[in-house]
C-alpha atoms as a PDB file:
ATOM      1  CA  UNK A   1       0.000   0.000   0.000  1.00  0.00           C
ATOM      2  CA  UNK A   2       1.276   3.508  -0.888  1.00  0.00           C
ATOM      3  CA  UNK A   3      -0.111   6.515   0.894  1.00  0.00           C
ATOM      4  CA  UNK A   4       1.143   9.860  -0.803  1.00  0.00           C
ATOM      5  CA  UNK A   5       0.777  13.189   1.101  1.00  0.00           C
ATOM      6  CA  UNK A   6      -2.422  13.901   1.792  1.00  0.00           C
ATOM      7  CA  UNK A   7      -1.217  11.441   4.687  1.00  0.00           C
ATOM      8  CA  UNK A   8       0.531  14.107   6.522  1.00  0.00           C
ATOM      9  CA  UNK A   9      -2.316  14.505   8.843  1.00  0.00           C
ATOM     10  CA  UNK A  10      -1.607  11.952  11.920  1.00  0.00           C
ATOM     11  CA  UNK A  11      -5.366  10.869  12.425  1.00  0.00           C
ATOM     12  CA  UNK A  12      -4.836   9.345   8.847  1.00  0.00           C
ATOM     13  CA  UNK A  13      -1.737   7.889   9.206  1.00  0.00           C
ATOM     14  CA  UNK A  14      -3.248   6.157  13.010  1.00  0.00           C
ATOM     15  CA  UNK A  15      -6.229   4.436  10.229  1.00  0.00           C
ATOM     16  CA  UNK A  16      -3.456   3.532   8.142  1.00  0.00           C
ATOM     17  CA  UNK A  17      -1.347   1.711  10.838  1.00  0.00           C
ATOM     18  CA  UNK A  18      -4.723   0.559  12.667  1.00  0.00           C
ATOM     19  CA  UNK A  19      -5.047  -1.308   8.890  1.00  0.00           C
ATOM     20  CA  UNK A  20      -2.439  -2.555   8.875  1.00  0.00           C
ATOM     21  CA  UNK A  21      -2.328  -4.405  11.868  1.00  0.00           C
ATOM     22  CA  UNK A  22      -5.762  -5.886  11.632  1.00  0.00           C
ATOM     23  CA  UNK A  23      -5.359  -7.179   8.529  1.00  0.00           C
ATOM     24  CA  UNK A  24      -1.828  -8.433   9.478  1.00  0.00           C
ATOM     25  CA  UNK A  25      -0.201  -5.967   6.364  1.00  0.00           C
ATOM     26  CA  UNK A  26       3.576  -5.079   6.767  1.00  0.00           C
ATOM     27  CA  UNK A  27       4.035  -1.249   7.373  1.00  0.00           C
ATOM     28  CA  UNK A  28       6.477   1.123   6.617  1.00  0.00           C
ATOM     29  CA  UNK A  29       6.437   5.075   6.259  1.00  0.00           C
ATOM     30  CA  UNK A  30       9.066   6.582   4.103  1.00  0.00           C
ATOM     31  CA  UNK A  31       8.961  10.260   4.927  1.00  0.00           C
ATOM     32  CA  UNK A  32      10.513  11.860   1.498  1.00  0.00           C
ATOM     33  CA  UNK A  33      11.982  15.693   2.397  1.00  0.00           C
ATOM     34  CA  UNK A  34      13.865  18.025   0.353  1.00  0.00           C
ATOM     35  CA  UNK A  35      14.889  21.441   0.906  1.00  0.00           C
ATOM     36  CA  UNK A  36      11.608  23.644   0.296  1.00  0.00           C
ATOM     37  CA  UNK A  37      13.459  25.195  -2.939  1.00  0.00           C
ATOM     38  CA  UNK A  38      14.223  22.093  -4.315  1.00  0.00           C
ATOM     39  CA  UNK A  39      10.723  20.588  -4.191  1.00  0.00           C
ATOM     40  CA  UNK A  40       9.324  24.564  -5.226  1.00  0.00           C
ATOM     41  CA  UNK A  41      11.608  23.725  -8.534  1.00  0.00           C
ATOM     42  CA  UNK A  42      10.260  20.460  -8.778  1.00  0.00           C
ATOM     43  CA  UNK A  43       6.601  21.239  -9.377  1.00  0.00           C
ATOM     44  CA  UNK A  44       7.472  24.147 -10.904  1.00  0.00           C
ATOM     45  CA  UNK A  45       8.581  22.286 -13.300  1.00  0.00           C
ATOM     46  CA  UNK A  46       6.313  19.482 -13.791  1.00  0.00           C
ATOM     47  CA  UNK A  47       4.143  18.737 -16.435  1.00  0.00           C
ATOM     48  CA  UNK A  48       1.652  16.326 -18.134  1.00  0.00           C
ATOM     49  CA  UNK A  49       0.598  14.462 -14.977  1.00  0.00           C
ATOM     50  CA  UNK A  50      -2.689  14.343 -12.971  1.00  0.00           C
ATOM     51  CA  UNK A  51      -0.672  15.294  -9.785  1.00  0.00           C
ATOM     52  CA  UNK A  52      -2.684  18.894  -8.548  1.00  0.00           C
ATOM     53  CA  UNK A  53       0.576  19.548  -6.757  1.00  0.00           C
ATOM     54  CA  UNK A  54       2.006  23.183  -7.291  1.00  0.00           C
ATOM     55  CA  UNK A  55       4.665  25.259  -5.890  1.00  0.00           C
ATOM     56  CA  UNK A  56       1.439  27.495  -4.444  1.00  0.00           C
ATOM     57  CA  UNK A  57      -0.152  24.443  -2.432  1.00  0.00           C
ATOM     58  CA  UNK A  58       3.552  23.444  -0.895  1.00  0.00           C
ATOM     59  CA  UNK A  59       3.458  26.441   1.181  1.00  0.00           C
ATOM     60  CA  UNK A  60       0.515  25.440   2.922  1.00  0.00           C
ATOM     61  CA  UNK A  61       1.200  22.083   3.166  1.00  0.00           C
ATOM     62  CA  UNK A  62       2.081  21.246   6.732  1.00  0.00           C
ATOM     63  CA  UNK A  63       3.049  17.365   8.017  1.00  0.00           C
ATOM     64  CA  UNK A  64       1.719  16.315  11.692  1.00  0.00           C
ATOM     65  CA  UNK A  65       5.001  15.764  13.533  1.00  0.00           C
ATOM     66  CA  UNK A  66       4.972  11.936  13.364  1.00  0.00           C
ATOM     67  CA  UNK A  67       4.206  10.177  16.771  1.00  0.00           C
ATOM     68  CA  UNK A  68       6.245   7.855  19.084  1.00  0.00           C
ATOM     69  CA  UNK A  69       4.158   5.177  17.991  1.00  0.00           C
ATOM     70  CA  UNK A  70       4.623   6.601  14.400  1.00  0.00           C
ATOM     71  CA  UNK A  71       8.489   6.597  14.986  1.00  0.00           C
ATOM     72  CA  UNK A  72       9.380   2.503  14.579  1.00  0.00           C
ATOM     73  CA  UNK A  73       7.757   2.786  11.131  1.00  0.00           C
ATOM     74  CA  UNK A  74       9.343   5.648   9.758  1.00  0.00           C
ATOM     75  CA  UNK A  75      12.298   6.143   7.455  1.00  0.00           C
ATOM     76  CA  UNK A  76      13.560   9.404   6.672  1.00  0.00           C
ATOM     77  CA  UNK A  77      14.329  10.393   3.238  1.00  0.00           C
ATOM     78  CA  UNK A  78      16.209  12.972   1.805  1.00  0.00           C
ATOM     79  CA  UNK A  79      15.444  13.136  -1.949  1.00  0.00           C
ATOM     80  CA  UNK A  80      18.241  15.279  -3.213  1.00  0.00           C
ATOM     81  CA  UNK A  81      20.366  12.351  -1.880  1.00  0.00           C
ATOM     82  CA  UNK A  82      20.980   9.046  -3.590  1.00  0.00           C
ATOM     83  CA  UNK A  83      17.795   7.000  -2.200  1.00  0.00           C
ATOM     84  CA  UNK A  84      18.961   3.175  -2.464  1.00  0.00           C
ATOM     85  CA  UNK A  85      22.269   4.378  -0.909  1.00  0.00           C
ATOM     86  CA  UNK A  86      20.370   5.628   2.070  1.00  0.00           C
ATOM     87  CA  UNK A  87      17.812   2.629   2.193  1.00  0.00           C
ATOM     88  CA  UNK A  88      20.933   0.168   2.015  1.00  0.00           C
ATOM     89  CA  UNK A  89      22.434   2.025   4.826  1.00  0.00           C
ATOM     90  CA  UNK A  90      19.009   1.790   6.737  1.00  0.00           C
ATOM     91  CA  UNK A  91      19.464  -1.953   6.259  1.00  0.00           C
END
């Protein structure tokens, strides 16, 4: 299952995780960041998608600090980094 951003309210991600566990589903929450420039040049420059992303909507997009039950499923990404180098180091 893949979740995309509108999950960065924490009452969603709880459902999510409540899921999960009742119907016995593996979990994990990769948290993909970038510097708020980068991403701003990233939608700014997108095009021919269905994503209603733009650089307007990032500014008022705000993610619900994840919670210490949230923690154990989260991995941090930085997207400006090389990705599989990070995930290998993750382990």
């Amino acid at each position: 299952m893949i979740l995309d951003a509108k999950y960065d309210r924490q009452a969603l991600r709880a459902e999510a995780i409540a899921q999960s566990h009742s119907h016995q589903i593996p979990l994990q929450i990769f948290h993909c960041d970038a510097p708020l420039e980068v991403l701003q040049t990233r939608l700014q420059q997108r095009t021919g998608d269905i994503a209603d992303a733009t650089a307007d909507l990032l500014a008022q997009q705000q993610l619900d600090p994840f919670t210490t039950a949230e923690q154990p499923y989260v991995t941090r990404l930085d997207t400006t980094q090389d990705v599989e180098a990070q995930l290998e180091f993750r382990g």
